[in-house]
Protein backbone atom coordinates (compact mmCIF):
# COMPACT_ATOMS: atom_id res chain seq x y z
CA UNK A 1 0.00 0.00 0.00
CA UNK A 2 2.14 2.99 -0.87
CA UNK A 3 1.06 6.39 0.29
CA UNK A 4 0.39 8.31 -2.83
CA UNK A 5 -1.08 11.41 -0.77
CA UNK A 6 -1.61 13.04 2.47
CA UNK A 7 -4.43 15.60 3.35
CA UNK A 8 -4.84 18.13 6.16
CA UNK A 9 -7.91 19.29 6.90
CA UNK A 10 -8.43 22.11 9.61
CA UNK A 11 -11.87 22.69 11.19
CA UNK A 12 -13.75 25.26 12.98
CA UNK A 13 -16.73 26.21 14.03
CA UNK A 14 -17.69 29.18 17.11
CA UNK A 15 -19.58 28.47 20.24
CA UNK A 16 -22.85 30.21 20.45
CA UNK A 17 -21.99 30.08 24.80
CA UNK A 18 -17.95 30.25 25.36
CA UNK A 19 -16.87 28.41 28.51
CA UNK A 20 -13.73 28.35 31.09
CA UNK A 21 -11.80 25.35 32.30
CA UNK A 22 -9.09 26.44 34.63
CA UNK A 23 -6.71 27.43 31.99
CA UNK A 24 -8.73 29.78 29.85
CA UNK A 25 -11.89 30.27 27.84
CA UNK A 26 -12.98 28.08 25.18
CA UNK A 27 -14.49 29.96 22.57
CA UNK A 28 -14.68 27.83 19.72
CA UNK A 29 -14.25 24.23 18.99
CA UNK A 30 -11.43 23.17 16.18
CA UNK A 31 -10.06 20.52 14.89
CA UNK A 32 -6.41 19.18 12.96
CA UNK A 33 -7.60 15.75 10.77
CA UNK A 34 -5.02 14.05 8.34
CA UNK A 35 -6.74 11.93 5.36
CA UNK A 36 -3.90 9.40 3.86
CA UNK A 37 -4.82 8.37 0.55
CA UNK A 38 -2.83 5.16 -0.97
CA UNK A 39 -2.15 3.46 -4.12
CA UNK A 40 -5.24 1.00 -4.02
CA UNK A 41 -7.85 3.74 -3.27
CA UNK A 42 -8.30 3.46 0.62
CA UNK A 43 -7.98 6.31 2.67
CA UNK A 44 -6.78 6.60 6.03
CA UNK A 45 -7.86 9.26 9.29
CA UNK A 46 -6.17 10.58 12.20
CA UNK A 47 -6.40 13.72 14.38
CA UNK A 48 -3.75 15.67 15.89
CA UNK A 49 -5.50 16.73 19.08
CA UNK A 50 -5.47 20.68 19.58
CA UNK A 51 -4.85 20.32 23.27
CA UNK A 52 -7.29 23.32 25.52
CA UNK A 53 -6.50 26.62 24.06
CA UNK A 54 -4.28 25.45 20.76
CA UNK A 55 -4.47 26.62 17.59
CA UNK A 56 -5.21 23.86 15.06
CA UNK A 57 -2.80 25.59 12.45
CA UNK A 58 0.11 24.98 14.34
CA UNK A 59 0.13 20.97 14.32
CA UNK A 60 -1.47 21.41 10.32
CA UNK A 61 1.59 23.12 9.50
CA UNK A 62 4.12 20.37 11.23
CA UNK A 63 2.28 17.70 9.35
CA UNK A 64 2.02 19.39 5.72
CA UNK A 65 5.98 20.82 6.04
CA UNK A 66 7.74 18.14 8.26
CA UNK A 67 5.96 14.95 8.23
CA UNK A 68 4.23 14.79 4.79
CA UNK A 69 7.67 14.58 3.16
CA UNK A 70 8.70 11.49 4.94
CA UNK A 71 5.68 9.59 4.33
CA UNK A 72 5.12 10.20 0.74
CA UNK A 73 5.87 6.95 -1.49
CA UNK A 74 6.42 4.52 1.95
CA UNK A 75 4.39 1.73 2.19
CA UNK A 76 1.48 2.04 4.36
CA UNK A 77 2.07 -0.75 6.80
CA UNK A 78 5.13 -0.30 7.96
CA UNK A 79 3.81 1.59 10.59
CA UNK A 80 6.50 0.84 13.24
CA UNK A 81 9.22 2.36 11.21
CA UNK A 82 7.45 5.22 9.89
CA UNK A 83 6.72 6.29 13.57
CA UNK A 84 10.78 6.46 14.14
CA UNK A 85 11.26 7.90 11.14
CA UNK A 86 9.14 10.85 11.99
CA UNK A 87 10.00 10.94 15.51
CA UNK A 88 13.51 10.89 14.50
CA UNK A 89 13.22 13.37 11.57
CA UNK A 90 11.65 15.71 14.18
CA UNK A 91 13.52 15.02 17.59
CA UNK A 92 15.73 18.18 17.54
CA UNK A 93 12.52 20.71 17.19
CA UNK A 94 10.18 18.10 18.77
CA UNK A 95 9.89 15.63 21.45
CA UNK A 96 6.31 17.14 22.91
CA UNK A 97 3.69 19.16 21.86
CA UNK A 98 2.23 19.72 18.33
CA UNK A 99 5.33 18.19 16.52
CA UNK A 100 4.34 14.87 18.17
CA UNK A 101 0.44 15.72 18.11
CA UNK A 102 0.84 15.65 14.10
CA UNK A 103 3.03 12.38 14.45
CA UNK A 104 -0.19 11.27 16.55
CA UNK A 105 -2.16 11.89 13.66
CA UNK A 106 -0.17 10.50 10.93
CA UNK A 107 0.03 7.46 13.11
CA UNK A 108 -3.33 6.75 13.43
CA UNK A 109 -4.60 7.19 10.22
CA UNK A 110 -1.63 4.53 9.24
CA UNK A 111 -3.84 2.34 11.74
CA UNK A 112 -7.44 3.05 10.42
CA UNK A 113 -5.88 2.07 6.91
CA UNK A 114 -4.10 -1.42 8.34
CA UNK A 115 -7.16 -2.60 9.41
CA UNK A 116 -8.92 -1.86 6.16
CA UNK A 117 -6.36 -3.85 4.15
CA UNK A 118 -6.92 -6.94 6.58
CA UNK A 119 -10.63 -6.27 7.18
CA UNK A 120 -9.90 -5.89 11.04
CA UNK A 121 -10.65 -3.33 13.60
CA UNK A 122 -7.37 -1.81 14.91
CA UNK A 123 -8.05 -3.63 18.38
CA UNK A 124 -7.68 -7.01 16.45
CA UNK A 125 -4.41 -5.85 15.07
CA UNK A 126 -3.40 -4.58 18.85
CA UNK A 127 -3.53 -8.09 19.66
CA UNK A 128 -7.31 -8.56 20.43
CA UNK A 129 -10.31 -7.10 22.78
CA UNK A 130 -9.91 -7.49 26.06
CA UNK A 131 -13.72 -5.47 26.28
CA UNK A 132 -16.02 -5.28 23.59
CA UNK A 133 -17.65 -2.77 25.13
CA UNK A 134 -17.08 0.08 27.61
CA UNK A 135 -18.43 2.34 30.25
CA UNK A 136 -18.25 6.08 29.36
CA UNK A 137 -17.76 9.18 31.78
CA UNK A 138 -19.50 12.52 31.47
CA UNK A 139 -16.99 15.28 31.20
CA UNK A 140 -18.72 18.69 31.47
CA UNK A 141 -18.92 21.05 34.31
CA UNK A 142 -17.22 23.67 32.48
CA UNK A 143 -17.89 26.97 34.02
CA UNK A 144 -20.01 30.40 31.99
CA UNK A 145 -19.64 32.73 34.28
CA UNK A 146 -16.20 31.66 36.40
CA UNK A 147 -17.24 31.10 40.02
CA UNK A 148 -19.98 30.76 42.02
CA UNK A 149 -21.50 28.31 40.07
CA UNK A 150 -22.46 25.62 42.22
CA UNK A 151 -26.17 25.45 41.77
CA UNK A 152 -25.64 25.71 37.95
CA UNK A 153 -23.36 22.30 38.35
CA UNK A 154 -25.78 20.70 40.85
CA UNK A 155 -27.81 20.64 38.14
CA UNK A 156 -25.83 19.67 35.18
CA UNK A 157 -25.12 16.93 37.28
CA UNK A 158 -28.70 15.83 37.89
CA UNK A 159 -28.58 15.91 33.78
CA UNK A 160 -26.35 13.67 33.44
CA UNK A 161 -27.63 10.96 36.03
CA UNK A 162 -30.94 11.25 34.42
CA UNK A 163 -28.87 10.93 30.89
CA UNK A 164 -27.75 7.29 32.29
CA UNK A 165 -23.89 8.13 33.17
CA UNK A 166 -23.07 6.74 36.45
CA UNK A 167 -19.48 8.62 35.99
CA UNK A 168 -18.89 11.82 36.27
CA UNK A 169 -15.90 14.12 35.91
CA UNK A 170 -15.84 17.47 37.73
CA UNK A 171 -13.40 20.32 36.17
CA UNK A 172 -11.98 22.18 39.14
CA UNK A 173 -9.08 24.50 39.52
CA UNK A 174 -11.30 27.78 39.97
CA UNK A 175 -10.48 28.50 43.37
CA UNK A 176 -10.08 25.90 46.05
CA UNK A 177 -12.91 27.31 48.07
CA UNK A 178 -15.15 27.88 45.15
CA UNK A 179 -14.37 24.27 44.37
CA UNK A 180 -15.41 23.20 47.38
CA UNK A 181 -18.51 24.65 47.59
CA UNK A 182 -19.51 23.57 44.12
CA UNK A 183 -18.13 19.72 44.66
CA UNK A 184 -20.75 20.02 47.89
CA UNK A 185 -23.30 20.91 45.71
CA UNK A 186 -22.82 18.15 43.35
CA UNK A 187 -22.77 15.69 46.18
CA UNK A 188 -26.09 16.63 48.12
CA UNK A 189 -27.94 16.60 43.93
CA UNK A 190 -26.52 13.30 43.55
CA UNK A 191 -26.73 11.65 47.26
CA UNK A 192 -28.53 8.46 46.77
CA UNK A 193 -27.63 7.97 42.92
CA UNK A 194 -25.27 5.44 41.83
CA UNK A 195 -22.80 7.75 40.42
CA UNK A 196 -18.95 7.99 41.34
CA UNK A 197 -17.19 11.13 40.53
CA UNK A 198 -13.75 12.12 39.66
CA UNK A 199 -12.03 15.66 39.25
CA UNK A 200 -10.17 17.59 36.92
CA UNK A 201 -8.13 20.69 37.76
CA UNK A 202 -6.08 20.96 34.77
CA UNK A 203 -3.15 21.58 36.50
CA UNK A 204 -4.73 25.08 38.15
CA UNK A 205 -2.69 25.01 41.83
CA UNK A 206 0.93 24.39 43.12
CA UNK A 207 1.53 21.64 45.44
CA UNK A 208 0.22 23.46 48.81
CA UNK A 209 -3.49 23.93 47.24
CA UNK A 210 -3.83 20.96 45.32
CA UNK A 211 -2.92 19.49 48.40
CA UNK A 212 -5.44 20.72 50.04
CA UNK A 213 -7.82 20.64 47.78
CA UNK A 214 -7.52 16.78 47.58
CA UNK A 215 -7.95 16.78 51.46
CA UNK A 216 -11.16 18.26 51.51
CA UNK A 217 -12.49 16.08 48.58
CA UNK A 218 -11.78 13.26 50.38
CA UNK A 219 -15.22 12.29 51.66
CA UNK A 220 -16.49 11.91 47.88
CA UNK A 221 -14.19 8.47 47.46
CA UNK A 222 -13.18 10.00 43.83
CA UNK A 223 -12.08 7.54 41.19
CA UNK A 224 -8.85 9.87 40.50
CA UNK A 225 -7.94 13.84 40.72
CA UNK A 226 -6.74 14.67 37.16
CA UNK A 227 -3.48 16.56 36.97
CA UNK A 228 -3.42 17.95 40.30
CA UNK A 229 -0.16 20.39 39.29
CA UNK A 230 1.88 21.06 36.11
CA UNK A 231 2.50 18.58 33.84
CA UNK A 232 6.46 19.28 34.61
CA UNK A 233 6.26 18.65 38.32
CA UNK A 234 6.85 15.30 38.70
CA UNK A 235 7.98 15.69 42.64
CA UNK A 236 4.65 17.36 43.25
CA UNK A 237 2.83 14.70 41.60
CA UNK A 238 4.54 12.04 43.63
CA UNK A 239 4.40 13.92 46.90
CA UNK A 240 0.55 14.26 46.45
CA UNK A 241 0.06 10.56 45.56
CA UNK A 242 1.74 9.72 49.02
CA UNK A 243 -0.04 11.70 50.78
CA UNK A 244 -3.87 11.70 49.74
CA UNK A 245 -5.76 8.78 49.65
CA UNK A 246 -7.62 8.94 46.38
CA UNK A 247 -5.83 7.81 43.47
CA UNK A 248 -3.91 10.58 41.42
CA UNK A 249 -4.35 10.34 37.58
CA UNK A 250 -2.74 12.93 34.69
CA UNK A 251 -0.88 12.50 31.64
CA UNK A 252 -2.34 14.10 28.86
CA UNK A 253 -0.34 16.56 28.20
CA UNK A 254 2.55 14.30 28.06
CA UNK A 255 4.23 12.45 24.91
CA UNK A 256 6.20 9.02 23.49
CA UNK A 257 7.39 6.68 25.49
CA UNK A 258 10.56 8.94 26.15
CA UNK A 259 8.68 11.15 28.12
CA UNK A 260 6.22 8.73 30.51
CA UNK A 261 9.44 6.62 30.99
CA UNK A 262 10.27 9.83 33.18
CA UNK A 263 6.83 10.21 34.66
CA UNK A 264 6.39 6.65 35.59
CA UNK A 265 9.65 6.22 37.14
CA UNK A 266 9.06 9.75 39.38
CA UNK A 267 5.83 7.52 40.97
CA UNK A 268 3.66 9.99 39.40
CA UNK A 269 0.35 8.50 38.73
CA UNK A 270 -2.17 5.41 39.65
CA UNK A 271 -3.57 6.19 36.38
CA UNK A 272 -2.03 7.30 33.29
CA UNK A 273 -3.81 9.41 30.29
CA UNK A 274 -1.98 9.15 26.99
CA UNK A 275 -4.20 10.77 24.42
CA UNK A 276 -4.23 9.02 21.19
CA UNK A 277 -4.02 12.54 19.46
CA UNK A 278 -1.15 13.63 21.21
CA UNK A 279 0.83 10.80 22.35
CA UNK A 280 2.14 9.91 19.35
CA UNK A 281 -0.75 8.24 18.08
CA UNK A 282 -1.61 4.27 18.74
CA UNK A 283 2.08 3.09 18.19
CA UNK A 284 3.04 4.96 21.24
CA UNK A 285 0.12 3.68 22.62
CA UNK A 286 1.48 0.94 22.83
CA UNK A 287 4.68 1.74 23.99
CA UNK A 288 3.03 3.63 27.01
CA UNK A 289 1.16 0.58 28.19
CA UNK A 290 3.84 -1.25 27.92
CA UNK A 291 5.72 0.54 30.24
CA UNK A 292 2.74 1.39 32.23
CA UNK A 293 2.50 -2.54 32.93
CA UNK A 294 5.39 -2.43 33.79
CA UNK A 295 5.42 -0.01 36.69
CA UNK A 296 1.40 -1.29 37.86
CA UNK A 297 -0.04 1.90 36.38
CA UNK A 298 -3.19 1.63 35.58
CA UNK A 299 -3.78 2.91 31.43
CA UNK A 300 -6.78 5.13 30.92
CA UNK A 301 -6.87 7.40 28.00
CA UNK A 302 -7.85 10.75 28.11
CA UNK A 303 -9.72 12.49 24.95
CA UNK A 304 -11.53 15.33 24.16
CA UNK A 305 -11.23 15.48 20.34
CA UNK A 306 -13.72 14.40 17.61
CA UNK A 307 -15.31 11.80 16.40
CA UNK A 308 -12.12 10.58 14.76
CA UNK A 309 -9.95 10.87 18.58
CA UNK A 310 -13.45 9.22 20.42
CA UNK A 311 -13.07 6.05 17.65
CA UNK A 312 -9.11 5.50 18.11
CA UNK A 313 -9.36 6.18 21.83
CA UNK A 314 -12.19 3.47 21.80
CA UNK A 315 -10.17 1.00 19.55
CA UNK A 316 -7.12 1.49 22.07
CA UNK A 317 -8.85 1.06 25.69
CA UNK A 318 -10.56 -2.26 24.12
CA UNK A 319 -7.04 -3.55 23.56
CA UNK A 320 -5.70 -2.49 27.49
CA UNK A 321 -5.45 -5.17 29.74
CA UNK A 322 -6.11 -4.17 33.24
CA UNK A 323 -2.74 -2.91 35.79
CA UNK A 324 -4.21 -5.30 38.50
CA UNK A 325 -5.51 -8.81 37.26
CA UNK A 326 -8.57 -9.95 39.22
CA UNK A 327 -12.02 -11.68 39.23
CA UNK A 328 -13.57 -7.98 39.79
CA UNK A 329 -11.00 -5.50 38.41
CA UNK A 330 -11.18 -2.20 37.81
CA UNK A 331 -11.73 -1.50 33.65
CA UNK A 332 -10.54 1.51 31.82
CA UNK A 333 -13.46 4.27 30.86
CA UNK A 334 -13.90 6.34 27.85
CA UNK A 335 -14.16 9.85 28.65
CA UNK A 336 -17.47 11.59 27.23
CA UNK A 337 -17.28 15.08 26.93
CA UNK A 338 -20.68 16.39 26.97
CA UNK A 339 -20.24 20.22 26.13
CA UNK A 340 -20.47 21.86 22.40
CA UNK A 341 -18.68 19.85 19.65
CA UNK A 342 -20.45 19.65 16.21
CA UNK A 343 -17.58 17.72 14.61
CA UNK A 344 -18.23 14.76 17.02
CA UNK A 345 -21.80 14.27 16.66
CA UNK A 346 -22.17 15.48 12.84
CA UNK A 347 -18.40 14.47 11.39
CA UNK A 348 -19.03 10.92 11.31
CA UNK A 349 -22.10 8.77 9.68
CA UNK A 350 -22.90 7.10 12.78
CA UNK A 351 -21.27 8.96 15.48
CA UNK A 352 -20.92 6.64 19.10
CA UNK A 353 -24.10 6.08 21.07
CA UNK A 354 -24.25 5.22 24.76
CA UNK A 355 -26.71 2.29 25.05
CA UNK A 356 -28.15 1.62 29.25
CA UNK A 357 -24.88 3.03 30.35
CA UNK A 358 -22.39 1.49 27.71
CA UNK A 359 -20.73 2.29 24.53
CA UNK A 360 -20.36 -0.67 21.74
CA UNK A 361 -16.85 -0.92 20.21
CA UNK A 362 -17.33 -1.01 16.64
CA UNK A 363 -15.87 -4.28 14.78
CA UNK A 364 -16.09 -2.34 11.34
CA UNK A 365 -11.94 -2.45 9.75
CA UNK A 366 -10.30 -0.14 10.89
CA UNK A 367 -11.30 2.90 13.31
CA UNK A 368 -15.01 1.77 12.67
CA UNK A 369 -15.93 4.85 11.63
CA UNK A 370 -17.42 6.95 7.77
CA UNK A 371 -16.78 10.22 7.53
CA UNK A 372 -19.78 12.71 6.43
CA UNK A 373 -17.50 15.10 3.56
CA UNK A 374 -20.09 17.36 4.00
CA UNK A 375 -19.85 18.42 7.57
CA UNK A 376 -15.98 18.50 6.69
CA UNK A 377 -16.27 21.10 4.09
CA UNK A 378 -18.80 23.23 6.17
CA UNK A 379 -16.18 24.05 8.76
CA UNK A 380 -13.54 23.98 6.71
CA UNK A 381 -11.19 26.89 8.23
């Protein structure tokens, strides 16, 4: 299958209602997709994911100037090497961020087009399904005003019960009293549901308030508090793991195996959130959970892309084995963000669909997924 082409397409589309996590305000959604087109006809998808506040353009531009080049002419399924070679080509002006985002991308379109030529979904070619389906989380509680929003959230939350999620994850970082009072909130709407929450401050405090922070959320027996500091403190993640008793989780806005090698061996995390956009697409996938067996660190990833992020994210955490082998373990969870995103509902022909609490993994080749050409034109940027 040689490559006779390579596409970037850049989407976006404003939000009618901006909203805040702790890091800024989101005021429109975007998107950085990569179309491979070989020899035979098949076409390949991937997404760089623009991580928060990132401008689509800048991981479009790595991928039509840097990576296209090396690609062009190679044969498809040697997907192995051509991650080196563009990790290699790149190292001296890359190693994190968008470089490796648009490796990400080129990675995992090399995926959805593997499992085309064998008729497979990608999790057959990871080495089989350990789940054929999974259990999705509601990420929301973004904030429209900034603080004193508790009531607001209460009620989100009460959507999302009534919605069927019995996860939910809380974005924090606004204020460690004002997330307090809105995590109290939460808990006296939901008291008597069967929903577990976890929290997400996106790296909003230094050590002494998310510290205390996770001391006062202690009573809500949280699945994991999401990067708790800055992705570069990897003392303050392990000082925070020893000393509160939920389990710490974070990740995402690290990259390649180069870079979690340092965060597992630090004692960062109990669970660890490559994002298939990001990462370095499914290859480093799986060069992450290998080391993340390694070390007993549990492999969740995080996502909060499009359609084309949700269906590799989905293909990948039905190929993780669990961190802790047992009759009852505990199984990875595909995050569901629930704010504004047309290009995950509309992008795709039949975008994912939670079904009495669980999502299907699609056995189509490939990612499992069509694209609708017409929704990618209308936001064309």
């Amino acid at each position: 299958m040689k490559i006779v082409d390579l596409k970037v397409h850049v989407l976006k589309c404003p939000l009618d209602e901006p909203f805040a996590f702790s890091q800024g305000w989101v005021r429109q959604r975007s998107a950085t997709l990569v179309e491979l087109v070989v020899d035979d006809g098949l076409v390949g998808w991937g997404e760089a994911f623009a991580q928060g506040l990132e401008p689509p353009e800048i991981a479009a531009a790595v991928i039509e100037h840097a990576l296209k080049p090396l690609v062009i002419g190679c044969d498809a399924l040697d997907i192995e090497v051509l991650w080196h070679r563009m990790y290699h080509h790149t190292r001296d002006y890359g190693r994190k961020g968008s470089v490796v985002a648009g490796i990400s991308a080129v990675d995992t379109a090399l995926w959805d087009l593997a499992g085309q030529f064998h008729g497979l979904p990608i999790y057959k070619l990871l080495g089989g399904a350990f789940r054929e389906r999974v259990q999705p989380y509601a990420t929301g509680f973004y904030r429209i005003e900034g603080q004193g929003e508790a009531q607001r959230l209460a009620e989100e939350a009460l959507r999302h019960a009534d919605a069927g999620f019995a996860l939910m994850k809380v974005k924090l970082g606004y204020g460690v009293e004002d997330d307090i009072e809105c995590m109290q909130a939460i808990g006296r709407a939901l008291q008597g549901k069967p929903v577990r929450l976890m929290v997400d401050t996106n790296h909003a405090y230094g050590r002494a308030e998310a510290l205390r922070l996770g001391r006062a959320l202690a009573e809500f027996d949280l699945r994991w508090y999401e990067e708790p500091v800055v992705p570069e403190d990897l003392q303050g993640y392990a000082e925070l793991r020893r000393q509160l008793p939920m389990p710490i989780a974070g990740g995402e806005n690290e990259h390649t195996l180069f870079g979690f090698r340092d965060f597992f061996a630090a004692g960062c995390v109990d669970v660890v959130q490559p994002d298939i956009g990001s990462c370095g697409g499914l290859s480093a996938g799986r060069h992450i959970l290998a080391l993340a067996q390694a070390h007993g660190v549990m492999v969740n990833p995080h996502v909060w892309g499009s359609a084309i992020a949700q269906a590799a994210s989905l293909q990948f955490i039905a190929a993780v084995p669990v961190a802790h082998h047992s009759l009852f373990a505990t199984q990875p969870v595909l995050e569901y963000d629930r704010s504004s995103h047309p290009f995950r509902q509309q992008l795709v022909t039949q975008p994912l669909q939670m079904v009495e609490g669980w999502i299907e993994v699609p056995s189509a080749p490939g990612l499992g997924v069509e694209m609708n050409r017409e929704v990618l034109e209308r936001y064309r940027a």
